[in-house]
C-alpha atoms as a PDB file:
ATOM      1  CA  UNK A   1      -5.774  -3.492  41.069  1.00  0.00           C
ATOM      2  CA  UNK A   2      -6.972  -1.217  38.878  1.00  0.00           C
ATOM      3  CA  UNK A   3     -10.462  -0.922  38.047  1.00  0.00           C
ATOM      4  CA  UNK A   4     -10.563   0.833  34.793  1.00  0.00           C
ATOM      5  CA  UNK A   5     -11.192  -0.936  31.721  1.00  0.00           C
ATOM      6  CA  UNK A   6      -8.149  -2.050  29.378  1.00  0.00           C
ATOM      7  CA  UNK A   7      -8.477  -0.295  26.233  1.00  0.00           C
ATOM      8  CA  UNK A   8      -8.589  -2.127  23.478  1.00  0.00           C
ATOM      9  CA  UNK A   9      -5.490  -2.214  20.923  1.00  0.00           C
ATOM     10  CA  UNK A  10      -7.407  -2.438  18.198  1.00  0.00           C
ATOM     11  CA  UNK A  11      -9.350   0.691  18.430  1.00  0.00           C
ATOM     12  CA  UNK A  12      -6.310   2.867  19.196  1.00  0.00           C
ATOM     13  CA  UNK A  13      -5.419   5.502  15.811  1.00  0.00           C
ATOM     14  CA  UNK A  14      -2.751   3.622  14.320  1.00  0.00           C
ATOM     15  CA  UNK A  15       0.196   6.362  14.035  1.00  0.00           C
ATOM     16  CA  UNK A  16       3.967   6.137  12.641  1.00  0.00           C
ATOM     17  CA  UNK A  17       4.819   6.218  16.252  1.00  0.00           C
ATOM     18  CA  UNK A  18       2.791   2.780  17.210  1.00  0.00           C
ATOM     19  CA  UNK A  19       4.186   1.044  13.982  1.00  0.00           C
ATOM     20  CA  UNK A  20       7.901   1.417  15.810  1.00  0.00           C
ATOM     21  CA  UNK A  21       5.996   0.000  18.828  1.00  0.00           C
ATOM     22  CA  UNK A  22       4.802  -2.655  16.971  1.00  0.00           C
ATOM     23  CA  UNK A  23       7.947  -3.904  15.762  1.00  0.00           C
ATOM     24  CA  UNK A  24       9.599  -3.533  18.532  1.00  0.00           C
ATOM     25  CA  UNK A  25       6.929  -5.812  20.438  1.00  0.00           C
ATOM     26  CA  UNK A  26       7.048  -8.286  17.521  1.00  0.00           C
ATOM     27  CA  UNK A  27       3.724  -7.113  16.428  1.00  0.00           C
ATOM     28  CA  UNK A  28       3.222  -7.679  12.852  1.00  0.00           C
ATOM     29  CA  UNK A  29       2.063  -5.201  10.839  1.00  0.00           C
ATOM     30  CA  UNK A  30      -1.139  -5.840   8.511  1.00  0.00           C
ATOM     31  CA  UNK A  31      -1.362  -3.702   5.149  1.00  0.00           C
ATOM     32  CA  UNK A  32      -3.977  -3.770   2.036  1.00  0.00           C
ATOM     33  CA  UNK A  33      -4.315  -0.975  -0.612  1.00  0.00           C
ATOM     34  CA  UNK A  34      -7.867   0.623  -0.833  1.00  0.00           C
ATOM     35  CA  UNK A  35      -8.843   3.125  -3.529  1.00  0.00           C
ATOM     36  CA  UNK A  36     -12.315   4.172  -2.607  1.00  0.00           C
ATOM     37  CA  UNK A  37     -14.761   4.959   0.661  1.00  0.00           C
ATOM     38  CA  UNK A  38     -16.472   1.750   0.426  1.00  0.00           C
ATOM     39  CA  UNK A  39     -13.666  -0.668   0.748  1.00  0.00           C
ATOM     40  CA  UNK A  40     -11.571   1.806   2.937  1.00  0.00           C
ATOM     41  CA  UNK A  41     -14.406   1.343   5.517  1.00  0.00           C
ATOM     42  CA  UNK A  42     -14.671  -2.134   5.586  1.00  0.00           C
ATOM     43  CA  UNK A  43     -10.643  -2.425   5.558  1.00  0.00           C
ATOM     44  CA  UNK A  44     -10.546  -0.316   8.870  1.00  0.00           C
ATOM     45  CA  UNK A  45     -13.601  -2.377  10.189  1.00  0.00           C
ATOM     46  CA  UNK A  46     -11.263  -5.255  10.021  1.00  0.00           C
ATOM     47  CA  UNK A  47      -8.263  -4.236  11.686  1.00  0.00           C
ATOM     48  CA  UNK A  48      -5.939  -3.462   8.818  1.00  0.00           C
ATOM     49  CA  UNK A  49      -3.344  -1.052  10.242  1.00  0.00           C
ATOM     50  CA  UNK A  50      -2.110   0.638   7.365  1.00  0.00           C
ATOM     51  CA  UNK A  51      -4.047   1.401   4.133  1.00  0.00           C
ATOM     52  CA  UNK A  52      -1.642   2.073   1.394  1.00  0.00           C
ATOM     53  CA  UNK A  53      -3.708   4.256  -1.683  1.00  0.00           C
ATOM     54  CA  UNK A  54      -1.556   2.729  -4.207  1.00  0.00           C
ATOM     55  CA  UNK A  55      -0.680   3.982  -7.728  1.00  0.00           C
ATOM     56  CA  UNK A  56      -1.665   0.283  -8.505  1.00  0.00           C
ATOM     57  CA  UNK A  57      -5.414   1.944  -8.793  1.00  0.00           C
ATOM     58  CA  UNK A  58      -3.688   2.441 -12.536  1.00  0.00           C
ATOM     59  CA  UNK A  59      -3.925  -1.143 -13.156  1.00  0.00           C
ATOM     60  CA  UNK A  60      -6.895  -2.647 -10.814  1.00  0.00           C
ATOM     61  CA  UNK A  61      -9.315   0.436 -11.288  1.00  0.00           C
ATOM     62  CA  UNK A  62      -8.311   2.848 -14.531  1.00  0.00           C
ATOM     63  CA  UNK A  63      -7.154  -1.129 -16.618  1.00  0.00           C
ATOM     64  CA  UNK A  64      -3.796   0.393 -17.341  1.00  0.00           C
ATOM     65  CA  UNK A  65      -0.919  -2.181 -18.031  1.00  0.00           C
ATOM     66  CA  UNK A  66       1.607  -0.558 -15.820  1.00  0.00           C
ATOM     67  CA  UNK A  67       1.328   2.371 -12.827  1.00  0.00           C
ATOM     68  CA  UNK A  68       3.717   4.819 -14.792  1.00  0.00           C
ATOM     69  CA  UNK A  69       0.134   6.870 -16.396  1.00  0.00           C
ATOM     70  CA  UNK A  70      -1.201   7.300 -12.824  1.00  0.00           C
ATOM     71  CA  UNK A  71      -1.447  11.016 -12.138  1.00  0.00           C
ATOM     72  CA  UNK A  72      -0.977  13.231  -8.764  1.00  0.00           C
ATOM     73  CA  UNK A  73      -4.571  14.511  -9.544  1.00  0.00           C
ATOM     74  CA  UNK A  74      -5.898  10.925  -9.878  1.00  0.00           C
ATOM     75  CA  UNK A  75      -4.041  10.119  -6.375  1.00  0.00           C
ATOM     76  CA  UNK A  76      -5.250  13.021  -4.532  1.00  0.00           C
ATOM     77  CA  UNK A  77      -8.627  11.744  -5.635  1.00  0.00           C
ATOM     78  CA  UNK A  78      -8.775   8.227  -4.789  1.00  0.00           C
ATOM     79  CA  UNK A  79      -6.743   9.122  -1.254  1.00  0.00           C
ATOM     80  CA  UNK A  80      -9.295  11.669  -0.235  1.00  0.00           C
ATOM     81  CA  UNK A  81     -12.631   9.372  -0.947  1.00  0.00           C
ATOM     82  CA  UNK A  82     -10.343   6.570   1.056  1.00  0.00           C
ATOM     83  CA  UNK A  83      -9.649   8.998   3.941  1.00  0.00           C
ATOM     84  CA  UNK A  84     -12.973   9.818   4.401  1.00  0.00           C
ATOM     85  CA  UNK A  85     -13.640   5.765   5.328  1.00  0.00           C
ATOM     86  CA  UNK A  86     -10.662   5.643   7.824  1.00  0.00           C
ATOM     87  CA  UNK A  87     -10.595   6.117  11.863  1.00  0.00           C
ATOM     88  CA  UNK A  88      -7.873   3.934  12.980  1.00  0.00           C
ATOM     89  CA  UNK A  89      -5.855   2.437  10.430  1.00  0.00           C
ATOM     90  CA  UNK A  90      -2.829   4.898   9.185  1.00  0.00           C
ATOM     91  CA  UNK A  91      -3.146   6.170   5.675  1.00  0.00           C
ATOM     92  CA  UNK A  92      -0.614   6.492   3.000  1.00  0.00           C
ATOM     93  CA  UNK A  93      -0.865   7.820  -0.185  1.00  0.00           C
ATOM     94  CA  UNK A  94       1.789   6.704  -3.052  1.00  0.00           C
ATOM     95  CA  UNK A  95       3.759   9.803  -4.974  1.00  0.00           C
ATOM     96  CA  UNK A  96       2.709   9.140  -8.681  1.00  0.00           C
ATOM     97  CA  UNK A  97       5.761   9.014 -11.161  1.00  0.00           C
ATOM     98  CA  UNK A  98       7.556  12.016 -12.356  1.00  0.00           C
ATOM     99  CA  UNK A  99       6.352  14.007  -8.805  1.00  0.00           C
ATOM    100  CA  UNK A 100       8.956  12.945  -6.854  1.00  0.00           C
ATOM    101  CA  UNK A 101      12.131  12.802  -9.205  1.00  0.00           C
ATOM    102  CA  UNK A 102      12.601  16.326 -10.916  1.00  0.00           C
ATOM    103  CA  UNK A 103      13.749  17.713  -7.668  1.00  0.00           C
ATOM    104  CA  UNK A 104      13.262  17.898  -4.191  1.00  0.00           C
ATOM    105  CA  UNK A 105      11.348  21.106  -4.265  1.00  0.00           C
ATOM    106  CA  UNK A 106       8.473  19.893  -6.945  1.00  0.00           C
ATOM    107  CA  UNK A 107       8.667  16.737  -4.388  1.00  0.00           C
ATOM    108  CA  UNK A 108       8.097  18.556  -1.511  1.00  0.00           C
ATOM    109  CA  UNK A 109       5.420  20.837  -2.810  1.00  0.00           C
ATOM    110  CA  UNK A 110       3.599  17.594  -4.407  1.00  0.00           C
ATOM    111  CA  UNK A 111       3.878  15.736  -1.149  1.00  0.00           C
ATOM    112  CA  UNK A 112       2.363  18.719   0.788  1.00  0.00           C
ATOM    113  CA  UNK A 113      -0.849  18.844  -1.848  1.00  0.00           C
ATOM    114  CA  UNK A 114      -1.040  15.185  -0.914  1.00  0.00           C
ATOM    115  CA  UNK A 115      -1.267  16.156   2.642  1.00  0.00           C
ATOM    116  CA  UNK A 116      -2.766  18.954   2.612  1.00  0.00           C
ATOM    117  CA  UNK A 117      -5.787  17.936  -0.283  1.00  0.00           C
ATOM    118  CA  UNK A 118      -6.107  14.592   0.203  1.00  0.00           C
ATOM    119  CA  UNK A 119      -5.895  13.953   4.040  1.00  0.00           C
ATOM    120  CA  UNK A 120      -3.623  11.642   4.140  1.00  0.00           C
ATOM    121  CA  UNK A 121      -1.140  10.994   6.953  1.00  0.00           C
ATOM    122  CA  UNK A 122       2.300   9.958   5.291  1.00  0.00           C
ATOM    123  CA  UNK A 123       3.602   9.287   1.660  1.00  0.00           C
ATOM    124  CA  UNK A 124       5.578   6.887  -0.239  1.00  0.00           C
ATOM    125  CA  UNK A 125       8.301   7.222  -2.504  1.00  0.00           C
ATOM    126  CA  UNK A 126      10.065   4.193  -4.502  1.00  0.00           C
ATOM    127  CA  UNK A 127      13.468   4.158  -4.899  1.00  0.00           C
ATOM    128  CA  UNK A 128      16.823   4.136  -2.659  1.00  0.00           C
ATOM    129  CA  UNK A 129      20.198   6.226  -1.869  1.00  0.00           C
ATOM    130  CA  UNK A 130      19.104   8.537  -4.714  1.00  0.00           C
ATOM    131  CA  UNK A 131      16.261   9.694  -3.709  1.00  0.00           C
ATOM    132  CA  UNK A 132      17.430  10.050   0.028  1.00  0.00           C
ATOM    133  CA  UNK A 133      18.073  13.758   0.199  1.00  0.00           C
ATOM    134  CA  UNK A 134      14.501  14.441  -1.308  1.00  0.00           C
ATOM    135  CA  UNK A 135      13.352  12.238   1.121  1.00  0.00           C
ATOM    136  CA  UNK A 136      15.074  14.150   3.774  1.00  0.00           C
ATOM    137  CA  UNK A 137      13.520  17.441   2.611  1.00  0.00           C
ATOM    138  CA  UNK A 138      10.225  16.093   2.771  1.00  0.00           C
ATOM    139  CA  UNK A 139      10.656  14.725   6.310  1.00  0.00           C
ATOM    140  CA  UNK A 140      12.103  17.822   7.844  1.00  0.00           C
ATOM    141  CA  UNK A 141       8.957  19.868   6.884  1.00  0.00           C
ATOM    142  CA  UNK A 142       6.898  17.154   8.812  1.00  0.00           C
ATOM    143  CA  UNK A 143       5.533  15.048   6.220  1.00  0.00           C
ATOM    144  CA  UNK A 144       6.674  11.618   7.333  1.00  0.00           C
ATOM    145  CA  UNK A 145       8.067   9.214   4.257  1.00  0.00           C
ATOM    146  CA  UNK A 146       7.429   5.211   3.653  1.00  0.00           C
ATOM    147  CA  UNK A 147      10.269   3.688   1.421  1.00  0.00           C
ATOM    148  CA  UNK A 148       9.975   1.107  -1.194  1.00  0.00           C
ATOM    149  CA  UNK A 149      12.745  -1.000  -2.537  1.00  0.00           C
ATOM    150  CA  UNK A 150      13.204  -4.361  -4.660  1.00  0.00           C
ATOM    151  CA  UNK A 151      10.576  -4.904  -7.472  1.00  0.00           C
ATOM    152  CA  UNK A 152       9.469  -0.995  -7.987  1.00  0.00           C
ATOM    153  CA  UNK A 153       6.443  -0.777 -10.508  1.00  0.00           C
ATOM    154  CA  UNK A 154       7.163   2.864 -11.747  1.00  0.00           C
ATOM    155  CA  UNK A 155      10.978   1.915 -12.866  1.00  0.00           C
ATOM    156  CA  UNK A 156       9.261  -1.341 -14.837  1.00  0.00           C
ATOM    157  CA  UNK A 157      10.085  -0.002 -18.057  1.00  0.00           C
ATOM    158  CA  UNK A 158      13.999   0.328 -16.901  1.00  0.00           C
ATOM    159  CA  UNK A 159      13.483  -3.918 -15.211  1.00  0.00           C
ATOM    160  CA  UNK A 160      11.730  -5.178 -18.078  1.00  0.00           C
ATOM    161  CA  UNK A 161       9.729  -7.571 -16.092  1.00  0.00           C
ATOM    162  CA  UNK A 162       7.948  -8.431 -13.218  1.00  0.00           C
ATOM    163  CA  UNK A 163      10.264 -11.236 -12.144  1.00  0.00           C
ATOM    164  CA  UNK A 164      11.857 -11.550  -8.823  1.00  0.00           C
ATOM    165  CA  UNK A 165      14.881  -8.761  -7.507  1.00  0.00           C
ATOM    166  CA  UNK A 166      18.046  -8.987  -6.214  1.00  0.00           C
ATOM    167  CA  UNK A 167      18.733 -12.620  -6.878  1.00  0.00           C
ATOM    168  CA  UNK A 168      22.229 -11.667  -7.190  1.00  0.00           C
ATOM    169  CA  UNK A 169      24.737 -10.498  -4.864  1.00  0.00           C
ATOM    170  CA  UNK A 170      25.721  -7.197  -6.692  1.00  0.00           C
ATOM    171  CA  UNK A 171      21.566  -6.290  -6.723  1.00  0.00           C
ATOM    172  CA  UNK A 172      21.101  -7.765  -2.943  1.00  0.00           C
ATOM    173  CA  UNK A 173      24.095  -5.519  -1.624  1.00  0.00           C
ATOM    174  CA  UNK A 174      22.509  -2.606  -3.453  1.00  0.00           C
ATOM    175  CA  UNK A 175      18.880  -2.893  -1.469  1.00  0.00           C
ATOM    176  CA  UNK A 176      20.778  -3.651   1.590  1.00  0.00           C
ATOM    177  CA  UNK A 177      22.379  -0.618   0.933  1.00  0.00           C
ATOM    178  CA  UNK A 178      19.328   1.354  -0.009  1.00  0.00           C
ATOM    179  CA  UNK A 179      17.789   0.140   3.318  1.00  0.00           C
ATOM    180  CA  UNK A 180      20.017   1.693   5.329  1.00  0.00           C
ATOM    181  CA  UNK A 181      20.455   5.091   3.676  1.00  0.00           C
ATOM    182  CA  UNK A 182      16.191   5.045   3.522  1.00  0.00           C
ATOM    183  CA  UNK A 183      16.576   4.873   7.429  1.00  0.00           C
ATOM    184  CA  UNK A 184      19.271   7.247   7.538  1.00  0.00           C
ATOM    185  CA  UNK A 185      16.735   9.820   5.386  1.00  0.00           C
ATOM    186  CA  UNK A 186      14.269   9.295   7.805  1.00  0.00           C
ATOM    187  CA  UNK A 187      11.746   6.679   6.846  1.00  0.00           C
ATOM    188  CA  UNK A 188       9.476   5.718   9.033  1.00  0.00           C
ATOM    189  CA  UNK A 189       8.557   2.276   7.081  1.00  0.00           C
ATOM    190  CA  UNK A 190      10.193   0.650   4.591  1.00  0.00           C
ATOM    191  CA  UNK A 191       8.657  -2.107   1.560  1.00  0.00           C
ATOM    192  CA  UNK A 192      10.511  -4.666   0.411  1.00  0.00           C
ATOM    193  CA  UNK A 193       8.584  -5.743  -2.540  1.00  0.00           C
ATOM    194  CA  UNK A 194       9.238  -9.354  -4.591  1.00  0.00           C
ATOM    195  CA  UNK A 195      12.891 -10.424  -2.650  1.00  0.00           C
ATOM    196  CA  UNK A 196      14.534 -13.069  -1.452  1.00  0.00           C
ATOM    197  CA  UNK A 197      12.958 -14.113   1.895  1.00  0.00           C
ATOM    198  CA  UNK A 198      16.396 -14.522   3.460  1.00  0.00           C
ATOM    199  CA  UNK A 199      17.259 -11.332   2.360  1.00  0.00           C
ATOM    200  CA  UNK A 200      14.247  -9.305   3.418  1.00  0.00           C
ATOM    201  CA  UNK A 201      14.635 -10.710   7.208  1.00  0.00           C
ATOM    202  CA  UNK A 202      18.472  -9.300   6.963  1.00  0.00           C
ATOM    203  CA  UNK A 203      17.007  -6.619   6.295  1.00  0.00           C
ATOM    204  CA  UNK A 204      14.106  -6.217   8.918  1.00  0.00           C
ATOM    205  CA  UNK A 205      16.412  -7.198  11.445  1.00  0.00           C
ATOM    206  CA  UNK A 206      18.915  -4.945  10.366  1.00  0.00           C
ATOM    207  CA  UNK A 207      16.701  -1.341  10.420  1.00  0.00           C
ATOM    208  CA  UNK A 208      15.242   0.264  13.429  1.00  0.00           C
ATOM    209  CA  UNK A 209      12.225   0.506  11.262  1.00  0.00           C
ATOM    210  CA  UNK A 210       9.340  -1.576  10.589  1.00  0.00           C
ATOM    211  CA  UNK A 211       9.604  -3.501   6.618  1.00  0.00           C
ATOM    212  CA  UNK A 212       6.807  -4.439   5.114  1.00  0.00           C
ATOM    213  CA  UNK A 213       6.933  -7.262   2.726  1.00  0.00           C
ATOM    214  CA  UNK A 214       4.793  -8.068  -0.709  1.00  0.00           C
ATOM    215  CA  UNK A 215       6.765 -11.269  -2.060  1.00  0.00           C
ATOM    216  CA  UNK A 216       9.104 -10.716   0.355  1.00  0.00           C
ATOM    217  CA  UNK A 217       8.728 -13.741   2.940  1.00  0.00           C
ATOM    218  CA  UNK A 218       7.393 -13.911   6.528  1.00  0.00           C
ATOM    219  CA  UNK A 219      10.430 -12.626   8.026  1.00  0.00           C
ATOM    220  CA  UNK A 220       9.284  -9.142   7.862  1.00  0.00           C
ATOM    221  CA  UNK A 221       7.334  -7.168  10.239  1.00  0.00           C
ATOM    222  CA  UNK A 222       4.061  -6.792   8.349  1.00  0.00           C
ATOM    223  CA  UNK A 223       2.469  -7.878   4.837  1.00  0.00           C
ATOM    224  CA  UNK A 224       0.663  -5.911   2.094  1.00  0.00           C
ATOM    225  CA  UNK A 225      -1.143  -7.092  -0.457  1.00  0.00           C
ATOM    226  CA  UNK A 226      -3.177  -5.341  -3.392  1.00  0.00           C
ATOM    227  CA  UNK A 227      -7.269  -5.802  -1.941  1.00  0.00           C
ATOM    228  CA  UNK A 228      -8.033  -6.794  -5.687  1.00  0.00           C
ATOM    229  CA  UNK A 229      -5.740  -9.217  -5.680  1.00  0.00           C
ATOM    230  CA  UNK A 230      -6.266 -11.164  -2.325  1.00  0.00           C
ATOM    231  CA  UNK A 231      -9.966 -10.887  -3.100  1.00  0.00           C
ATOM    232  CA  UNK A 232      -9.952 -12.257  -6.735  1.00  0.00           C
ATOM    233  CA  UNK A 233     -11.309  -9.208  -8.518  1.00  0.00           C
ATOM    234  CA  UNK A 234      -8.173  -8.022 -10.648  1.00  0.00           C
ATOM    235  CA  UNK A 235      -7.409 -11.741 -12.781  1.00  0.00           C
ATOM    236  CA  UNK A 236      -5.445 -10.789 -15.077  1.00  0.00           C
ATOM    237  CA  UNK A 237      -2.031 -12.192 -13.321  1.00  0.00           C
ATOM    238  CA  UNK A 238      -2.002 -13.977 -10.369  1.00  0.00           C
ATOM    239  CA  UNK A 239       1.551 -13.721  -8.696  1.00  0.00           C
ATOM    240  CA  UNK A 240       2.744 -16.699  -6.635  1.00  0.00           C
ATOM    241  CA  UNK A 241       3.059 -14.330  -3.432  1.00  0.00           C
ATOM    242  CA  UNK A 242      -0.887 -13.521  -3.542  1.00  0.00           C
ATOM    243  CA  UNK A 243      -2.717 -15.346  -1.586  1.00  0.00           C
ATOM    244  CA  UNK A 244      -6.349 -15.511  -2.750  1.00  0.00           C
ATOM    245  CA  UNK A 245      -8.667 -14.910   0.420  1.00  0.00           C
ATOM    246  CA  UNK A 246     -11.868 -14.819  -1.589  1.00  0.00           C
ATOM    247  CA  UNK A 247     -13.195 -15.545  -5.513  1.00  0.00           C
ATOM    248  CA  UNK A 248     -15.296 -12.368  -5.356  1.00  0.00           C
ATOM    249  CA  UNK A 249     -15.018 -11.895  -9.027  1.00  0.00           C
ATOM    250  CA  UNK A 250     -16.431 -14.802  -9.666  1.00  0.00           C
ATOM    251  CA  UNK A 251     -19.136 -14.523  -7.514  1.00  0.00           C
ATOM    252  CA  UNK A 252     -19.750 -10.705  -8.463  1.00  0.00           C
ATOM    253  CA  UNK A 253     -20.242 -12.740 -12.459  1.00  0.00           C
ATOM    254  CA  UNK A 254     -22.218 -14.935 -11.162  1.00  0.00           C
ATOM    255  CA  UNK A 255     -24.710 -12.282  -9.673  1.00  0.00           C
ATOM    256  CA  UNK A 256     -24.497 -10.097 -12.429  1.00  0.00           C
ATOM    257  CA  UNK A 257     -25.644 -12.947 -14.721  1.00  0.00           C
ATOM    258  CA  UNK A 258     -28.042 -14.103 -12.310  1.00  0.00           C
ATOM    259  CA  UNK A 259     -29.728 -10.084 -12.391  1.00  0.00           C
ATOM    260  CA  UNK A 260     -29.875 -10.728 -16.585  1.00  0.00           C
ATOM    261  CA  UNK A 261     -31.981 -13.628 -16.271  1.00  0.00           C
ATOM    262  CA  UNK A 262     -34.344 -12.062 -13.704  1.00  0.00           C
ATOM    263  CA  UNK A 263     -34.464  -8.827 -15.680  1.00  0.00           C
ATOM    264  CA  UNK A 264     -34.977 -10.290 -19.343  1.00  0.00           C
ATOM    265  CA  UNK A 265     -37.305 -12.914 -17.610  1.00  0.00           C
ATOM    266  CA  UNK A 266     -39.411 -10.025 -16.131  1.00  0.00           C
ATOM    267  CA  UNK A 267     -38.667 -11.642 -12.762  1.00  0.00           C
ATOM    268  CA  UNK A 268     -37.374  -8.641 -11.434  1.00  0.00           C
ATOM    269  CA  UNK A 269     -38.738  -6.872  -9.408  1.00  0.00           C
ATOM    270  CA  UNK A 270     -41.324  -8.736  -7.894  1.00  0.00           C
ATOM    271  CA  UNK A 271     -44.607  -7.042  -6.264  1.00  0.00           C
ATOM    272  CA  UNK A 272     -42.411  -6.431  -2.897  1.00  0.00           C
ATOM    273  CA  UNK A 273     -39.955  -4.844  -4.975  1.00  0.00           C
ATOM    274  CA  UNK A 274     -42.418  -2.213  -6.325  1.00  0.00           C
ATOM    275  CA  UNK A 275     -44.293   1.161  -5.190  1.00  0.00           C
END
């Protein structure tokens, strides 16, 4: 037997590569969004295996009411101050609206600055069988490409609302559809974002690739959730797929109140506290 030590799994670089792996094991997938070094630390710390730095930053960071505003420029910030807090987990950075869908050479040339500036490993592009050949040109350069179907933020304005997708069979065929033409592109992960359950684990069981669900059920091979959300800090919607894992923001109030007292009390600092 073998005398050398097992390594551990959890301290292996997370790559594209192991996410096949890990579907193929049954291995499910853990995803949060991160937007600076701080967090993006304590994420990897944790075990998170994929750090999405989502566009959402428009909405939990700059207060904007949608992620259409969100800039490339802002992205390659916020992904570069994330990458710098990453050794294991696998970092994507989301393509901004309007840098993707002019044309597949303003994609590819955005997606490389993404690369390129920001550090990190892999993009993500919403849409389906439209935006498949710019997804291809991307991917044959060597950037590799995470899909995103169902309930896309950027094309809000065209849905209207935030409510569930393809509750009907015309709109289920479509993602189905748009599933398989995002592996045919050459995806390497796909989300499936505010579906039918039943329909996402068609889906995951229907693609070589790994899906990642948000609203989407536990029938896919990995979850992602926005941090602010799961933690309590962004309040001003709470939808029914978020599970809260902490009240931080009320316990950040609750500090911040408590430093008011001390201050206008002149109870801070104390003689410890001082030089």
């Amino acid at each position: 037997m073998s005398t050398e030590p097992r390594s551990d799994a959890r301290s292996r670089k997370v790559t594209t590569r192991s996410l096949l792996q890990m579907k193929e094991r049954g291995d499910p997938i853990a995803a949060l969004t991160a937007y600076d070094f701080t967090t993006a630390q304590l994420l990897d710390s944790a075990g998170i295996d994929v750090i999405l730095v989502g566009d959402s930053a428009g909405m939990v960071v700059q207060g904007l009411d949608t992620t259409v505003a969100v800039t490339l420029d802002q992205m390659l910030y916020h992904c570069t101050v994330v990458r710098r807090g990453i050794e294991r987990a696998l970092v994507v950075g989301d393509m901004p609206f309007m840098t993707f869908q002019v044309n597949a050479d303003e994609a590819l040339r955005n997606a490389g600055r993404m690369i390129k500036e920001s550090g990190v490993e892999a993009v993500k592009l919403e849409g389906g069988s439209k935006i498949c050949p710019t997804i291809r040109r991307i991917v044959d350069v060597g950037i590799p490409v995470m899909g995103h179907l169902g309930l896309t933020p950027q094309s809000i304005h065209k849905f209207g609302t935030y409510q569930v997708r393809a509750t009907e069979p015309e709109e289920a065929d479509e993602v189905r559809r748009d599933a398989r033409a995002l592996e045919d592109a050459g995806v390497f992960a796909i989300v499936i974002e505010k579906v039918p359950a039943t329909l996402a684990t068609e889906i995951a069981q229907s693609v070589r690739v790994p899906v990642i669900g948000i609203g989407a059920g536990v029938g896919c091979d990995g979850q992602i959730l926005v941090t602010h959300d799961m933690l309590g800090l962004y309040t001003r919607f709470h939808p029914r797929f978020v599970r809260r894992y902490a009240e931080l923001g009320k316990a950040m109030h609750a500090a911040f109140e408590h430093y008011v007292r001390d201050v206008k009390g002149r109870e801070f600092p104390d003689k410890d506290e001082s030089y």
